[in-house]
N, C-alpha and C. Protein backbone atom coordinates (compact mmCIF):
# COMPACT_ATOMS: atom_id res chain seq x y z
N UNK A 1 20.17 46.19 79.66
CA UNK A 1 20.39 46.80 80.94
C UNK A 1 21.84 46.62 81.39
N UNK A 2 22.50 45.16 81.20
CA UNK A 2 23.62 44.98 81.43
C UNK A 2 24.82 46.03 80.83
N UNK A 3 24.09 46.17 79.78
CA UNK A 3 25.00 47.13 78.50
C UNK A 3 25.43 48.36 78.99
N UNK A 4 24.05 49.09 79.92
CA UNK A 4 24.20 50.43 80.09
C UNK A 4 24.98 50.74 81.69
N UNK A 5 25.09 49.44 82.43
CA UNK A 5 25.46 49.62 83.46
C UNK A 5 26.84 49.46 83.22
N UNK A 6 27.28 48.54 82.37
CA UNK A 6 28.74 48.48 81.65
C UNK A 6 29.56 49.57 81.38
N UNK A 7 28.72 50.60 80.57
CA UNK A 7 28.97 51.87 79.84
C UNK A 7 29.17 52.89 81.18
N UNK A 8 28.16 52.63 81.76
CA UNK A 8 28.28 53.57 82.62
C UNK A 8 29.65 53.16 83.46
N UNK A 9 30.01 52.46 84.18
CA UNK A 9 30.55 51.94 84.87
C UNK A 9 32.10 52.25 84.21
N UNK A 10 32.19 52.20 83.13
CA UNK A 10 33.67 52.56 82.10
C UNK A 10 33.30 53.98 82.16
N UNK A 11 32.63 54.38 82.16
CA UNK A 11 32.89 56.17 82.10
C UNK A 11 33.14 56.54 83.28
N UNK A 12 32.61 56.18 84.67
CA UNK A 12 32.88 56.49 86.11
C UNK A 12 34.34 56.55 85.87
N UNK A 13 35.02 55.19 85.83
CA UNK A 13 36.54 55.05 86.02
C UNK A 13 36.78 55.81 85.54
N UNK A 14 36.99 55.86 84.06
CA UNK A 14 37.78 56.60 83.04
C UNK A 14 37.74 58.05 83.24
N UNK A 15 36.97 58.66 83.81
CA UNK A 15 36.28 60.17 84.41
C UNK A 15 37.00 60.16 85.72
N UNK A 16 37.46 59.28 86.38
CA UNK A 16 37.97 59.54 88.01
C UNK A 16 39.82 59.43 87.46
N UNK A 17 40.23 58.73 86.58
CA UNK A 17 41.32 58.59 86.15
C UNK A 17 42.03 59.40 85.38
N UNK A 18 41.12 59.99 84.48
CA UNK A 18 41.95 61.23 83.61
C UNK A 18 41.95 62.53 84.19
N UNK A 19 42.74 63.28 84.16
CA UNK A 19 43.00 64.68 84.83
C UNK A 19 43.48 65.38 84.10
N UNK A 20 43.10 66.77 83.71
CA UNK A 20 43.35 67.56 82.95
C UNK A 20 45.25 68.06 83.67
N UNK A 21 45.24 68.15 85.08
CA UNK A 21 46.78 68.35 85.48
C UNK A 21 47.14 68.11 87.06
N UNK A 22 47.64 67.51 86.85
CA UNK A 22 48.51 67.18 88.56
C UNK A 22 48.91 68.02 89.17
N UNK A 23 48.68 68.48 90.40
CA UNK A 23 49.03 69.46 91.67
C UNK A 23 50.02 68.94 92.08
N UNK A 24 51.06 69.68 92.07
CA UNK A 24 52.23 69.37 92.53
C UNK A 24 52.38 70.82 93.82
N UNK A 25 52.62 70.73 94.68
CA UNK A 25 52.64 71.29 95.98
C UNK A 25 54.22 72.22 95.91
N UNK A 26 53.83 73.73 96.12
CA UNK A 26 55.24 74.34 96.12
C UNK A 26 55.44 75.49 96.99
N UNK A 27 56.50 75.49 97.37
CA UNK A 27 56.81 76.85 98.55
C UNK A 27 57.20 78.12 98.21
N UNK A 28 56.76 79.31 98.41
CA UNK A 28 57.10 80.61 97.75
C UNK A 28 57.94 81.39 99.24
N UNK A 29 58.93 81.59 99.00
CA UNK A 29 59.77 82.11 99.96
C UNK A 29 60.50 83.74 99.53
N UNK A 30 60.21 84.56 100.26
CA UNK A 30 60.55 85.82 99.71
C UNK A 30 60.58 86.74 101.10
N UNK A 31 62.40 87.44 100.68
CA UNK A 31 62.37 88.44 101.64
C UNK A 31 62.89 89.91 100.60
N UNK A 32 62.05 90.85 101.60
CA UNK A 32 61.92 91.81 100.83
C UNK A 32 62.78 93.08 101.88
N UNK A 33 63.50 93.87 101.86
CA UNK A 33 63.74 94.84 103.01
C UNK A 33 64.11 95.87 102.01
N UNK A 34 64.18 97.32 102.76
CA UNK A 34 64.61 98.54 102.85
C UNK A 34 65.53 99.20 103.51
N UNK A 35 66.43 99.90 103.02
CA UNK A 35 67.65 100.51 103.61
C UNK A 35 67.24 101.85 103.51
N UNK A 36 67.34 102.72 103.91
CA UNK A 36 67.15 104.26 103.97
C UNK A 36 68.50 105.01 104.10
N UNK A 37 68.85 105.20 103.19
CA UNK A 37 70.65 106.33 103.39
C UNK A 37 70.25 107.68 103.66
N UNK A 38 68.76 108.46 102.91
CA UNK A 38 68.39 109.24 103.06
C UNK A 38 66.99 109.64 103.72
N UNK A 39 66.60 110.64 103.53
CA UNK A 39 64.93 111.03 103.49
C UNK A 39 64.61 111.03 101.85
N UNK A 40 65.28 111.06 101.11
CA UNK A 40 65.16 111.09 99.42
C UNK A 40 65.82 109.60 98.87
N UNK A 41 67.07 108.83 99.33
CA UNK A 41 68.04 108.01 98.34
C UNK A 41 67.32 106.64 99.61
N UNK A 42 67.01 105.07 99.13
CA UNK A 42 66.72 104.29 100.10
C UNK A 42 67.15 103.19 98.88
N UNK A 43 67.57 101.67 99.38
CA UNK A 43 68.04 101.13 98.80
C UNK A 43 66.92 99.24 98.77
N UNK A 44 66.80 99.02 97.73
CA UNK A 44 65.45 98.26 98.27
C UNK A 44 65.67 96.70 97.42
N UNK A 45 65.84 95.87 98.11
CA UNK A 45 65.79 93.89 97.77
C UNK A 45 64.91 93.59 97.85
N UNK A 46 64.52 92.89 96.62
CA UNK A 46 63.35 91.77 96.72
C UNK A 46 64.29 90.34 96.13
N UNK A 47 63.58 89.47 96.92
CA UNK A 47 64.94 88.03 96.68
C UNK A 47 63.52 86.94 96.77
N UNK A 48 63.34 86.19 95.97
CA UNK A 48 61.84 84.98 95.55
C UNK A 48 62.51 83.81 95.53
N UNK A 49 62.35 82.83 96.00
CA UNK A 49 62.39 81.55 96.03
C UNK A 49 61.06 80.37 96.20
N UNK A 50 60.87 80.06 94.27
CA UNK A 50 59.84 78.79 94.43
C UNK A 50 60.39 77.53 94.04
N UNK A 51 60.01 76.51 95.26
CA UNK A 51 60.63 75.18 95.11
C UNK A 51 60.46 74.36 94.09
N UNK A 52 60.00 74.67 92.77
CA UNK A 52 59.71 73.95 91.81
C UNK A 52 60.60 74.93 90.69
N UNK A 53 61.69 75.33 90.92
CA UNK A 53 62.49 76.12 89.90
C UNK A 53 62.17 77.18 89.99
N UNK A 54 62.04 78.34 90.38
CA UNK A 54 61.91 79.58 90.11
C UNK A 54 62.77 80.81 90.78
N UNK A 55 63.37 81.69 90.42
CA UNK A 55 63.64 82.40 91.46
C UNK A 55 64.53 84.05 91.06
N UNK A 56 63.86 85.11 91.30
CA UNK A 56 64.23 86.36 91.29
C UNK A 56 65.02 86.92 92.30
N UNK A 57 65.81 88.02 91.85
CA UNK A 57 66.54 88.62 92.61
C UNK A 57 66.44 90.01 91.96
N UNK A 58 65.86 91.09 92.64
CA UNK A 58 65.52 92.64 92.39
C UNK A 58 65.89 93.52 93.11
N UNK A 59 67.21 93.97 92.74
CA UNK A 59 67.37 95.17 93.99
C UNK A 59 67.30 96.19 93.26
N UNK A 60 66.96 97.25 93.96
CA UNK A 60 66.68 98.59 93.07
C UNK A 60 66.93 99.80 93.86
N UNK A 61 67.33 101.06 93.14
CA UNK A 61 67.23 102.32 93.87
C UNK A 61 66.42 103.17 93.92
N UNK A 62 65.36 103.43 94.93
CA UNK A 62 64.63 104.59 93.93
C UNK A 62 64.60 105.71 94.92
N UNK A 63 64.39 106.55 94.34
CA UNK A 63 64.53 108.20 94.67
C UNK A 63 62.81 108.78 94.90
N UNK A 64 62.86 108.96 96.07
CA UNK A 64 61.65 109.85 96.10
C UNK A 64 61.76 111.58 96.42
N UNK A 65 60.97 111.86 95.19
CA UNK A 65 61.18 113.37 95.25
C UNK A 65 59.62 113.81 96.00
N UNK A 66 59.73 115.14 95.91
CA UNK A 66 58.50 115.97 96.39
C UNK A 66 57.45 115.61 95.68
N UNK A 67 55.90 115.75 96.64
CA UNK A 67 54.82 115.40 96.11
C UNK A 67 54.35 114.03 95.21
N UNK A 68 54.61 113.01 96.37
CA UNK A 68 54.39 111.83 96.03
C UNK A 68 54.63 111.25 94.88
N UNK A 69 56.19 111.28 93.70
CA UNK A 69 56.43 111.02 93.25
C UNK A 69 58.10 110.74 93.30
N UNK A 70 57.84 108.87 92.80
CA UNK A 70 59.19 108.01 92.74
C UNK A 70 59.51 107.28 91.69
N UNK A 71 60.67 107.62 91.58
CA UNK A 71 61.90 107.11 90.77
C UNK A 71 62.84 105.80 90.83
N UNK A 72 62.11 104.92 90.95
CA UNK A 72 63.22 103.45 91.08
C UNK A 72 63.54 103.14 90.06
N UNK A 73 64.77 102.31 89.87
CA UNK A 73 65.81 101.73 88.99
C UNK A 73 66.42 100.31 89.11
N UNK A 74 66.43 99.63 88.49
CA UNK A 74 66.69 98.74 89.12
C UNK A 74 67.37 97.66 88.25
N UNK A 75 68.05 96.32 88.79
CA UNK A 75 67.90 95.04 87.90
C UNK A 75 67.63 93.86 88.40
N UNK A 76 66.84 93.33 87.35
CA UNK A 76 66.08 91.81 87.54
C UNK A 76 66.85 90.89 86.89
N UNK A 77 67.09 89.60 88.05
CA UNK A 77 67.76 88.62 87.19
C UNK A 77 67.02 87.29 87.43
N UNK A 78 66.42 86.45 86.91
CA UNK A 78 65.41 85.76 86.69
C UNK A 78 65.77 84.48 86.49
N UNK A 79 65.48 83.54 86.80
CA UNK A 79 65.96 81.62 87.12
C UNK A 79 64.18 81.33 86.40
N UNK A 80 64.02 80.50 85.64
CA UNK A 80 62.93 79.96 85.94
C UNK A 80 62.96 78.59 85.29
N UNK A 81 62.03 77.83 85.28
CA UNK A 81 62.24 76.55 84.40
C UNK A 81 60.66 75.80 84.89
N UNK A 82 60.51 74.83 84.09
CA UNK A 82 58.84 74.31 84.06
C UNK A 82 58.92 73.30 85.23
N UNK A 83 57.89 72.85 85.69
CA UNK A 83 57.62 71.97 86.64
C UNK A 83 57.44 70.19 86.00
N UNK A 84 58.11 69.79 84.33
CA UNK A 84 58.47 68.83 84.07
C UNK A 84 59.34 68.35 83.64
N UNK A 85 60.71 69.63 83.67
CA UNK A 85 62.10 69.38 84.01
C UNK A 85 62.50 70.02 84.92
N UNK A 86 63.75 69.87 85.46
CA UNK A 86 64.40 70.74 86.05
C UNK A 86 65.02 71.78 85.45
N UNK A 87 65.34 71.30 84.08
CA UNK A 87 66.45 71.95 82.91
C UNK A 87 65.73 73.69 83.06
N UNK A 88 66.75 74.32 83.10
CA UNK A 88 66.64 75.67 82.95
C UNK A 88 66.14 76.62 81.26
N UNK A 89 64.78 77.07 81.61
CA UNK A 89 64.09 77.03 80.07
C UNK A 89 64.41 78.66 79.87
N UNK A 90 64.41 79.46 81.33
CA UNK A 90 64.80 80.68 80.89
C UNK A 90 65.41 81.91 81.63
N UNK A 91 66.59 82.33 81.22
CA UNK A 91 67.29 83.03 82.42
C UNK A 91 67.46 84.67 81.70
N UNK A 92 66.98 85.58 82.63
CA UNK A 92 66.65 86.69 82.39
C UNK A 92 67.91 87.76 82.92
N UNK A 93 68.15 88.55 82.46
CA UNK A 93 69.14 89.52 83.11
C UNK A 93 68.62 91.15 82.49
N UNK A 94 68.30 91.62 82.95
CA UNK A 94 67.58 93.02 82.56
C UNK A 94 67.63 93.92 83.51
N UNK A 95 67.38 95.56 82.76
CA UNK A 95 67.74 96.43 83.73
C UNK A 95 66.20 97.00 83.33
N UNK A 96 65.54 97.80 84.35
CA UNK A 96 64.42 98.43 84.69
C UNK A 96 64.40 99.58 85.47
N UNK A 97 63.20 100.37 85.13
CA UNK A 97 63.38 101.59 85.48
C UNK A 97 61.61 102.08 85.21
N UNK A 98 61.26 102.87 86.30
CA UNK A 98 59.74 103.65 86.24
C UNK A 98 59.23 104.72 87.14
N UNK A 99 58.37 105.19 86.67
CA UNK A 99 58.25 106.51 87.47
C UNK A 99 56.93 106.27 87.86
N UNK A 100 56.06 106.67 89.06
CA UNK A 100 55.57 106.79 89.63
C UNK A 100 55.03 107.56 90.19
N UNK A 101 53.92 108.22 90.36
CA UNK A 101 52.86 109.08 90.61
C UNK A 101 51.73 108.82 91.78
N UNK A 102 51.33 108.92 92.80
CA UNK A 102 50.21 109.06 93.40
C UNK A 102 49.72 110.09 93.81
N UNK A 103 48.33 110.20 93.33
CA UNK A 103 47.07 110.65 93.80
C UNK A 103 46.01 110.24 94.62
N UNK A 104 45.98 111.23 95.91
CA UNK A 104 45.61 110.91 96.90
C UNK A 104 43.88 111.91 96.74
N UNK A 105 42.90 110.51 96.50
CA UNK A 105 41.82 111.01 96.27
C UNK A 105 40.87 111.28 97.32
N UNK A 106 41.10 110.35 98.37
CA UNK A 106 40.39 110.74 99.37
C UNK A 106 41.66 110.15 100.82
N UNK A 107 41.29 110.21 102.03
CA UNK A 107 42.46 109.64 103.09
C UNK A 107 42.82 107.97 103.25
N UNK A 108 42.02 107.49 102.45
CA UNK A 108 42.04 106.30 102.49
C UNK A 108 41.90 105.38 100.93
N UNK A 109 42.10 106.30 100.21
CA UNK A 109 42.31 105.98 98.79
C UNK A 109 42.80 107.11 97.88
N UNK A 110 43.87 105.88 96.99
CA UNK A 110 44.14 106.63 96.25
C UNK A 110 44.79 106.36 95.01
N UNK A 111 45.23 106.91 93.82
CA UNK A 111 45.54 106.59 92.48
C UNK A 111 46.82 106.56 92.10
N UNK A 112 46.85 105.49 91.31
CA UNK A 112 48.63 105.73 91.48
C UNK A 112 48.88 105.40 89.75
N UNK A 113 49.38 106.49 89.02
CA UNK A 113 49.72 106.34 87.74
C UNK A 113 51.57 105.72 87.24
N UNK A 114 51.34 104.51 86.85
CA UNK A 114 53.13 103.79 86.69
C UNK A 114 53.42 103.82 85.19
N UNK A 115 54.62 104.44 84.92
CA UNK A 115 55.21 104.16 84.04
C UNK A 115 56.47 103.50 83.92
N UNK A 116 56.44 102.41 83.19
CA UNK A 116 57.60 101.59 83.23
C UNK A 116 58.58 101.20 82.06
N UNK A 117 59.54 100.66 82.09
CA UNK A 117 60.74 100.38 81.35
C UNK A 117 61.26 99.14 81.37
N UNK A 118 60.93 98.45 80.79
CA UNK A 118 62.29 97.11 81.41
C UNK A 118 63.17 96.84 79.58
N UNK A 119 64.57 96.67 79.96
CA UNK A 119 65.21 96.64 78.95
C UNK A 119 65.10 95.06 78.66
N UNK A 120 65.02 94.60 76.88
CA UNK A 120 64.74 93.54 76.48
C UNK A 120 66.17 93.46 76.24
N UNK A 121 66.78 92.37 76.12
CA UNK A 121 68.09 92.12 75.76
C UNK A 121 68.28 91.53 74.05
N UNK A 122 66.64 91.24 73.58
CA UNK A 122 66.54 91.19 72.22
C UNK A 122 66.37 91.92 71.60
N UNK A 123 65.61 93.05 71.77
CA UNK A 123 65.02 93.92 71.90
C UNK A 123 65.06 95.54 73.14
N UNK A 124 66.32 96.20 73.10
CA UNK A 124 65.85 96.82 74.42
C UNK A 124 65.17 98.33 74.32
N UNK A 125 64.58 98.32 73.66
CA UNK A 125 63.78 99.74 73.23
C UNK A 125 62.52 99.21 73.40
N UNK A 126 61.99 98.07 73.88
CA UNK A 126 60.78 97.75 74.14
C UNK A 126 60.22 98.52 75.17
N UNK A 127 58.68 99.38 75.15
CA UNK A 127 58.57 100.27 76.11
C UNK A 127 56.81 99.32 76.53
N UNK A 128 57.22 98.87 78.27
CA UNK A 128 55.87 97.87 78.32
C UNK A 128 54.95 98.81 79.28
């Protein structure tokens, strides 16, 4: 009896002690705005900041033509790194580009077909 309360008693701990991964607590900060030069040409930032290394910067142009279809362009430049260094594991610089389609199926829904581009810098004929 002693044996099994033993056993048991080492598995409680050992079960409250091991953790598959530690929560580490992080802040996602992001401002996003729009410039309008036109009714067609508008100029558009997205800027990300996560406190555990991360962080994008996306500004892009896109063109909206007639009948709910747009044309943005853009470039992404990318910071990131793991949450058990600081050391910088991967920095991105790429240009992007996609077209865009919606279909408006009913007034309150609707379909939106994306085609996209982002240039690989190893690779830039990669079509994702």
């Amino acid at each position: 009896m002693k044996m099994r309360f033993l056993i048991a008693l080492i598995s409680l701990i050992s079960y409250t002690t091991i953790k598959a991964q530690d929560y580490k607590g992080e802040v996602w900060g992001a401002y996003i705005n729009t410039i309008s030069l036109s009714d067609t040409w508008k100029i558009w930032n997205d800027y990300h900041y996560v406190t555990n290394g991360f962080s994008i910067i996306r500004p892009r142009l896109p063109i909206r033509r007639p009948k709910d279809i747009s044309l943005p362009a853009g470039y992404a430049f990318v910071l990131a790194s793991t949450s058990n260094t600081n050391q910088l594991i991967r920095q991105e610089n790429r240009i992007w580009g996609q077209a865009i389609k919606k279909i408006h199926l009913h007034p309150k829904l609707q379909y939106i077909i994306r085609f996209r581009y982002d240039a690989d810098s190893a690779n830039p004929w990669i079509v994702r």
